[in-house]
C-alpha atoms as a PDB file:
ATOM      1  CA  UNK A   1      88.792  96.557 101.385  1.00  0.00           C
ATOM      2  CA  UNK A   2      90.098  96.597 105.171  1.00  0.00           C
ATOM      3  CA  UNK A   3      92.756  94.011 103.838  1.00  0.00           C
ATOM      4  CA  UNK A   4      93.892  96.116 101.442  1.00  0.00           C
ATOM      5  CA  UNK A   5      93.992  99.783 103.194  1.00  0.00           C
ATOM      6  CA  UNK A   6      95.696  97.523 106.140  1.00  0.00           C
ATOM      7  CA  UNK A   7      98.034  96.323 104.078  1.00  0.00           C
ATOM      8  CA  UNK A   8      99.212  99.714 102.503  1.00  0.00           C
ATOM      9  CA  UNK A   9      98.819 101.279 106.032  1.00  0.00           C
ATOM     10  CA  UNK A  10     102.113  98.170 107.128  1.00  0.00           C
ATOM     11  CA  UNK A  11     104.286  99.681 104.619  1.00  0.00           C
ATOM     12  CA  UNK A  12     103.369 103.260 105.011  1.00  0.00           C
ATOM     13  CA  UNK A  13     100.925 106.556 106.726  1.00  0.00           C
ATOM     14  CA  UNK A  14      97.456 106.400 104.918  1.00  0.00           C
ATOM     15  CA  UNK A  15      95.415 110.240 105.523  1.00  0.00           C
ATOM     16  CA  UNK A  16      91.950 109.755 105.915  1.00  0.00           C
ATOM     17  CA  UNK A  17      91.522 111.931 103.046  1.00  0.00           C
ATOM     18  CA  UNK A  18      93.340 109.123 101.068  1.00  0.00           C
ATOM     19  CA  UNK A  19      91.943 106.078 102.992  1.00  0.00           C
ATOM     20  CA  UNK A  20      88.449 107.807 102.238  1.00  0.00           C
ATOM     21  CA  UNK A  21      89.384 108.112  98.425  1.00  0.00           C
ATOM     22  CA  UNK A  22      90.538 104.191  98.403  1.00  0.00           C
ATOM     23  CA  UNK A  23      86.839 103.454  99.636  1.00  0.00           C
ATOM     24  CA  UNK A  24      85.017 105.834  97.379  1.00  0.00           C
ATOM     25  CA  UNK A  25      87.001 104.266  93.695  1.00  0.00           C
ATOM     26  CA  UNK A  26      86.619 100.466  94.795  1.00  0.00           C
ATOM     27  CA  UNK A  27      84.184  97.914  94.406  1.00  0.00           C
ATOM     28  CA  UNK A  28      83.837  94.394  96.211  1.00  0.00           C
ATOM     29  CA  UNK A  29      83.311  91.887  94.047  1.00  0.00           C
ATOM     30  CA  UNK A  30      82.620  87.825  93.733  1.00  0.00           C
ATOM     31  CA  UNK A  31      82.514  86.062  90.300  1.00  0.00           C
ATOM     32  CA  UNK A  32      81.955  82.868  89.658  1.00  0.00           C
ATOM     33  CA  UNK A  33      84.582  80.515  88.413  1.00  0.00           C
ATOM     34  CA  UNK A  34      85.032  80.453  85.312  1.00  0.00           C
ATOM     35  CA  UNK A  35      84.631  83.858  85.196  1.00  0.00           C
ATOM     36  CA  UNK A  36      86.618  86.129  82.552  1.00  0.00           C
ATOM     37  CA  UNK A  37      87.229  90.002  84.147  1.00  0.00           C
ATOM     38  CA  UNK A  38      88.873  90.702  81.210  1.00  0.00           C
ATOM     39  CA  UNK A  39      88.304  89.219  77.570  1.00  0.00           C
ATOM     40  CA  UNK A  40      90.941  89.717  74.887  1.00  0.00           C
ATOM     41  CA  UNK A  41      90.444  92.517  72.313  1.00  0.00           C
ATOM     42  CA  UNK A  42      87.927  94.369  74.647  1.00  0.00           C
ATOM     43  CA  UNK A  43      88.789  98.059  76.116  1.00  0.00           C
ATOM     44  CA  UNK A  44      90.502  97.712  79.541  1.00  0.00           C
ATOM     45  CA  UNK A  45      90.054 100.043  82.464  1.00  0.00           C
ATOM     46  CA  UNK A  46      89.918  98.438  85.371  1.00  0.00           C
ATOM     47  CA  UNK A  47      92.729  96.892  87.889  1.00  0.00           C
ATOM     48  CA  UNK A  48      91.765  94.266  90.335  1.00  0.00           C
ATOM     49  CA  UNK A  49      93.118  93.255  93.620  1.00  0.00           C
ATOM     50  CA  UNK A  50      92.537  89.918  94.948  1.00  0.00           C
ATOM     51  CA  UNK A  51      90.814  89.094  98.542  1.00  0.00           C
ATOM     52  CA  UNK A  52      90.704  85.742  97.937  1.00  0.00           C
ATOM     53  CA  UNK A  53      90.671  83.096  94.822  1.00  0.00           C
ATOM     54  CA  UNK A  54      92.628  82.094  91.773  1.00  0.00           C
ATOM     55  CA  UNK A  55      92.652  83.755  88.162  1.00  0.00           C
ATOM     56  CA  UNK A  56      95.187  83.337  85.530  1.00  0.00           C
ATOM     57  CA  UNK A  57      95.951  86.288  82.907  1.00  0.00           C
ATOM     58  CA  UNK A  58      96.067  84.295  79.800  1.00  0.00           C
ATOM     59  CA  UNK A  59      96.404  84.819  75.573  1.00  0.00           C
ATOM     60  CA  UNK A  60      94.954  83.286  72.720  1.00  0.00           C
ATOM     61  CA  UNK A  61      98.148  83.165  69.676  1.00  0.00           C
ATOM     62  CA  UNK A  62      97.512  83.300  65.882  1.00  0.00           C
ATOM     63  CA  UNK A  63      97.369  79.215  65.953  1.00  0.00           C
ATOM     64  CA  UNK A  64      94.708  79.152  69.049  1.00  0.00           C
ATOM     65  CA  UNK A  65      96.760  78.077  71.332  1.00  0.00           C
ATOM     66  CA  UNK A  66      96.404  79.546  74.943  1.00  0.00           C
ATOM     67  CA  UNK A  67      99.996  81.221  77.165  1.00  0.00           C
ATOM     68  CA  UNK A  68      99.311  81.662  80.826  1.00  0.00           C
ATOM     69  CA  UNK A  69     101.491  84.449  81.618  1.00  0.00           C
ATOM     70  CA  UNK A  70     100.107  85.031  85.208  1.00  0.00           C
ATOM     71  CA  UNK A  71      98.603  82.786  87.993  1.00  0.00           C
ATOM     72  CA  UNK A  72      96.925  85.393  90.309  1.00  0.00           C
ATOM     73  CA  UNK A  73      96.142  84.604  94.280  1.00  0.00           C
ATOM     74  CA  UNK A  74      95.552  86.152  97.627  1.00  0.00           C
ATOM     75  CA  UNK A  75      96.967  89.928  97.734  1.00  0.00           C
ATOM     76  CA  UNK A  76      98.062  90.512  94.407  1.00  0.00           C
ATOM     77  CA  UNK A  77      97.209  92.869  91.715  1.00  0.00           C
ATOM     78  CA  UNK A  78      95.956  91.892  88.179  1.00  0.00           C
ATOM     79  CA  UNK A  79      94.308  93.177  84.718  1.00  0.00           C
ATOM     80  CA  UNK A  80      96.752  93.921  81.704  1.00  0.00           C
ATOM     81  CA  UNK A  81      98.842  96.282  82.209  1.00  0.00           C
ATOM     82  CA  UNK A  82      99.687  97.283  78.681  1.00  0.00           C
ATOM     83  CA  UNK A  83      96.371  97.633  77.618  1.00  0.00           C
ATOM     84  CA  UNK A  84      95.850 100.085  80.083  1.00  0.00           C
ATOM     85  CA  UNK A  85      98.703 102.270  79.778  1.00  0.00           C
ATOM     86  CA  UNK A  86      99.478 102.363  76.258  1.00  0.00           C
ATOM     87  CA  UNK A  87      95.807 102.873  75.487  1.00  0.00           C
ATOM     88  CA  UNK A  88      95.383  99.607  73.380  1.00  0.00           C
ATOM     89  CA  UNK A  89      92.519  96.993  73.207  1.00  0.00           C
ATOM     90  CA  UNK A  90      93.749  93.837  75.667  1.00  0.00           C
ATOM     91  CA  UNK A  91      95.966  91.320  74.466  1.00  0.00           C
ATOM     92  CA  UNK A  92      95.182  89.500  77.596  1.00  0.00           C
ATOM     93  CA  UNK A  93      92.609  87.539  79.284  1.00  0.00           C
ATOM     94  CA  UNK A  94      91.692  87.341  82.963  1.00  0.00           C
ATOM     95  CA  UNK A  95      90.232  84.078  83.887  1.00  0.00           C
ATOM     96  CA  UNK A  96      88.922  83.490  87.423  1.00  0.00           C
ATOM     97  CA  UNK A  97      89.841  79.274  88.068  1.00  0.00           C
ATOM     98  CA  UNK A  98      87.768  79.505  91.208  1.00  0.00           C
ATOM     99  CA  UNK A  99      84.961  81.693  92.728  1.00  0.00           C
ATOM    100  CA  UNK A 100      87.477  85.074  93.586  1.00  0.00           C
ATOM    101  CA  UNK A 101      86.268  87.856  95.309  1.00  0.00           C
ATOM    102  CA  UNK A 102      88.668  91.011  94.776  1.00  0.00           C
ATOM    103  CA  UNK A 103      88.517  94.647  94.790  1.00  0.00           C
ATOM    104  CA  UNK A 104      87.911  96.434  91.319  1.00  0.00           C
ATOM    105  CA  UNK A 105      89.305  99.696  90.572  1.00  0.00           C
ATOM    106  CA  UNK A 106      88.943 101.644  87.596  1.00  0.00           C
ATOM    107  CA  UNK A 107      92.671 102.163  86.317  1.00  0.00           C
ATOM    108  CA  UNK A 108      92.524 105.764  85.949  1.00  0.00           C
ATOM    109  CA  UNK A 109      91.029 106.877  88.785  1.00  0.00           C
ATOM    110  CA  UNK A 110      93.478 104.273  91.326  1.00  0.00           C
ATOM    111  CA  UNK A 111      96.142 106.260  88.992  1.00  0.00           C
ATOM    112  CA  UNK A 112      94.764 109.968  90.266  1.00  0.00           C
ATOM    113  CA  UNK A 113      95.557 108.908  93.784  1.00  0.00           C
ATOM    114  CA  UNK A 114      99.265 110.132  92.750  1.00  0.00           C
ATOM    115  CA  UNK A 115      98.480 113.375  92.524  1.00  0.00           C
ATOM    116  CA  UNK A 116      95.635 113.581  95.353  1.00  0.00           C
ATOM    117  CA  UNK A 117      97.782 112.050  97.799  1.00  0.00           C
ATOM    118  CA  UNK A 118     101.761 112.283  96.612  1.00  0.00           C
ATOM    119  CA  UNK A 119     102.138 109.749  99.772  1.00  0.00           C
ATOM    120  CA  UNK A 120     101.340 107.122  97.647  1.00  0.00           C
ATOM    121  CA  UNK A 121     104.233 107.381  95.355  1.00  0.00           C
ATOM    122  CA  UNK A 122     106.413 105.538  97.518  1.00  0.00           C
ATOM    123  CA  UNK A 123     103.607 102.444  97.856  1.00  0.00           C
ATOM    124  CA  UNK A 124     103.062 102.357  94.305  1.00  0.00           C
ATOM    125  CA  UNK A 125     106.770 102.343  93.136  1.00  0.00           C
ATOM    126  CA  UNK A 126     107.789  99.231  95.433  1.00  0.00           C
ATOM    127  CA  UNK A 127     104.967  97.605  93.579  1.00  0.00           C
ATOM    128  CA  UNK A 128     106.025  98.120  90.491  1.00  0.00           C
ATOM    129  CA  UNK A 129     109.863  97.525  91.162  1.00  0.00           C
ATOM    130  CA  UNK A 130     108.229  93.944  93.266  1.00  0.00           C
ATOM    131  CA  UNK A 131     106.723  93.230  89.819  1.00  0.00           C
ATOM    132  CA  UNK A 132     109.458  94.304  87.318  1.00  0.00           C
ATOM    133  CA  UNK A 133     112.132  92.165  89.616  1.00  0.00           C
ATOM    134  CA  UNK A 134     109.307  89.132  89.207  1.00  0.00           C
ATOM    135  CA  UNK A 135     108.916  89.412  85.751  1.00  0.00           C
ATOM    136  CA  UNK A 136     112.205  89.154  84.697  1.00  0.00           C
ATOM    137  CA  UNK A 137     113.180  86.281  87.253  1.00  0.00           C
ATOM    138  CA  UNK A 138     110.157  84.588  85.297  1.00  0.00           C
ATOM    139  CA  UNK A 139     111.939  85.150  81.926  1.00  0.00           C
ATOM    140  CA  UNK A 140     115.450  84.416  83.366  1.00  0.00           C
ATOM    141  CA  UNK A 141     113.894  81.502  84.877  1.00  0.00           C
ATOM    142  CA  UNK A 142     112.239  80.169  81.543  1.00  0.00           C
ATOM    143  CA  UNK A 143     115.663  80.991  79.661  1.00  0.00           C
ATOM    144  CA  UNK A 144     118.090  79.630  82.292  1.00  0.00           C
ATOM    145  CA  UNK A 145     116.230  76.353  84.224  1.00  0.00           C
ATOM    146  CA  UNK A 146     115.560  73.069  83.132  1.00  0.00           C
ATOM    147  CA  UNK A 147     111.833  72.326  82.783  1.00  0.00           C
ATOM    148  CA  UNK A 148     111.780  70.265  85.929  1.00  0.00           C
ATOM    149  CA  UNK A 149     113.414  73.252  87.869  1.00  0.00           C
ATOM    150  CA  UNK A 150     110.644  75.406  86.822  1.00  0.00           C
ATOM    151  CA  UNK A 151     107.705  73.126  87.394  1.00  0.00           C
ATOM    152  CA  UNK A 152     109.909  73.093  91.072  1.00  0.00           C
ATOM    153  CA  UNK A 153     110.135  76.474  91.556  1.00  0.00           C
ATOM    154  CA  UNK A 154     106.444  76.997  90.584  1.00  0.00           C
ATOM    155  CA  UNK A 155     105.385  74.542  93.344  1.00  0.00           C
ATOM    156  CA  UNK A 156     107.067  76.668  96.069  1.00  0.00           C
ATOM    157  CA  UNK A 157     105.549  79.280  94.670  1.00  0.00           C
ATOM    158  CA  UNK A 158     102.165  78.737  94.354  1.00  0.00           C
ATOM    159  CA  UNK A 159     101.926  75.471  96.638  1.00  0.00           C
ATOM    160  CA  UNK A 160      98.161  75.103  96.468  1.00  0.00           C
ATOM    161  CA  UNK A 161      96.966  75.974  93.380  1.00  0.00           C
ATOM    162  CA  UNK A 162      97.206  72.508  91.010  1.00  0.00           C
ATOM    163  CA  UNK A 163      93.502  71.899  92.629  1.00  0.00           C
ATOM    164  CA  UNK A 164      92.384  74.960  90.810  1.00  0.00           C
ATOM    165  CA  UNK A 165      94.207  75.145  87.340  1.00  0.00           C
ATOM    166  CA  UNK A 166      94.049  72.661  84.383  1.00  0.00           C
ATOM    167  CA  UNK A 167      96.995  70.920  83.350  1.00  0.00           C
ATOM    168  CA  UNK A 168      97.069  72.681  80.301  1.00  0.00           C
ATOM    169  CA  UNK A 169      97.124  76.217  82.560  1.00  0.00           C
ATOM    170  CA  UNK A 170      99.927  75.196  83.978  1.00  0.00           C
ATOM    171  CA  UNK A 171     101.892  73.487  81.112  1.00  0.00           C
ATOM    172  CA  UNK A 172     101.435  77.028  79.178  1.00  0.00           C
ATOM    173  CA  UNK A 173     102.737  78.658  82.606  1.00  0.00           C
ATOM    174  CA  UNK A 174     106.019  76.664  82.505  1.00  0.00           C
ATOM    175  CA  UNK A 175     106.504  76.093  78.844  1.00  0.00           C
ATOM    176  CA  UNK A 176     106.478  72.844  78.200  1.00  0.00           C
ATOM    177  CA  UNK A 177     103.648  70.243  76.739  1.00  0.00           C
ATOM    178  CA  UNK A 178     101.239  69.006  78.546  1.00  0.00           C
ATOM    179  CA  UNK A 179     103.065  65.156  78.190  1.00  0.00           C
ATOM    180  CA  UNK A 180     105.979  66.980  79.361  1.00  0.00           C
ATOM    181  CA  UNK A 181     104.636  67.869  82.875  1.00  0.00           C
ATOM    182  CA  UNK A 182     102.783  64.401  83.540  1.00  0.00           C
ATOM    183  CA  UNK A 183     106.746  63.361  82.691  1.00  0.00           C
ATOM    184  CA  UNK A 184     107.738  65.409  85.252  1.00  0.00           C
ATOM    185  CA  UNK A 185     104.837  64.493  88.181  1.00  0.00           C
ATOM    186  CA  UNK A 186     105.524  61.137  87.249  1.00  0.00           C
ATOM    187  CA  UNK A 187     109.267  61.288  88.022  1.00  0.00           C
ATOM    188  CA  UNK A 188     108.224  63.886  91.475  1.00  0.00           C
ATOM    189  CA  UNK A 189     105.753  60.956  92.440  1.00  0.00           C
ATOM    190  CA  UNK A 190     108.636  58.306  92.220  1.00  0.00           C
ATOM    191  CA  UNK A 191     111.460  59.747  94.237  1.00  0.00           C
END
């Protein structure tokens, strides 16, 4: 939990009252890998943030076939989002790829913080403008780059995490088949 209030505390003031509140709503938590936090068509209320790990945010189509839509590591936020605030039963899955520990909130109560401690407001909306700007480079980047730029771009991003994910997890992430991206390490591994 120190990581997180530490981390709010380099961007802005944090009251007691409100550091106090932080402590009171969260829970520490390891799971196991494998682990799902979240299952598809169950009730969602909570909101995680990671200490340490890897999970992926993940659906299940009509046909079975599985769409990783988020990779989540070290000091980010994750649960499905939609769910949550349009009151709906999860369309997503959250799938821990390695033992994670992270800090579990319950969604509404991490949302009363607003209004118990307005100072938050300014935390809260560079997260959300951070995540908006990253979701659409993701969709600009899977309408605009070539396969091989992605799978490039996702390296840089997340440099360490092919121990942890499945090729599949990955192929889903960028797009492509799961031929397609052995194509691609085979033509990384030869230049």
């Amino acid at each position: 939990m120190e990581a997180l209030i530490n981390k709010i505390k380099d961007s802005q003031d944090l009251s007691q009252a409100a550091e106090a509140y932080l402590y009171s709503i969260a829970k520490k938590k390891t799971f196991a890998k494998g682990a799902l936090l979240i299952q598809q068509g169950q009730r969602v209320n909570k909101v995680f943030y990671i200490l340490n790990g890897c999970l992926r945010s993940y659906c299940i189509d009509k046909m079975g076939k599985e769409h990783t839509l988020q990779f989540g590591i070290k000091n980010w936020w994750i649960s499905d989002y939609i769910a949550i605030y349009n009151n709906e039963y999860a369309n997503l899955a959250i799938e821990c790829l390695k033992e994670s520990t992270v800090i579990e909130f319950n969604a509404k109560k991490l949302n009363n913080i607003f209004s118990l401690f307005p100072e938050f407001e300014p935390f809260q909306r560079q997260l959300l403008e951070r995540h908006v700007a990253s979701l659409h480079k993701r969709i600009l980047n899977q309408l605009q780059l070539t396969a091989s730029e992605r799978y490039a771009l996702f390296l840089e991003q997340y440099p360490d995490i092919e121990q942890f994910t499945r090729n599949y997890h990955i192929a889903s992430y960028l797009g492509i088949t799961q031929e397609s991206l052995s194509r691609l390490r085979s033509e990384i591994a030869k230049k």
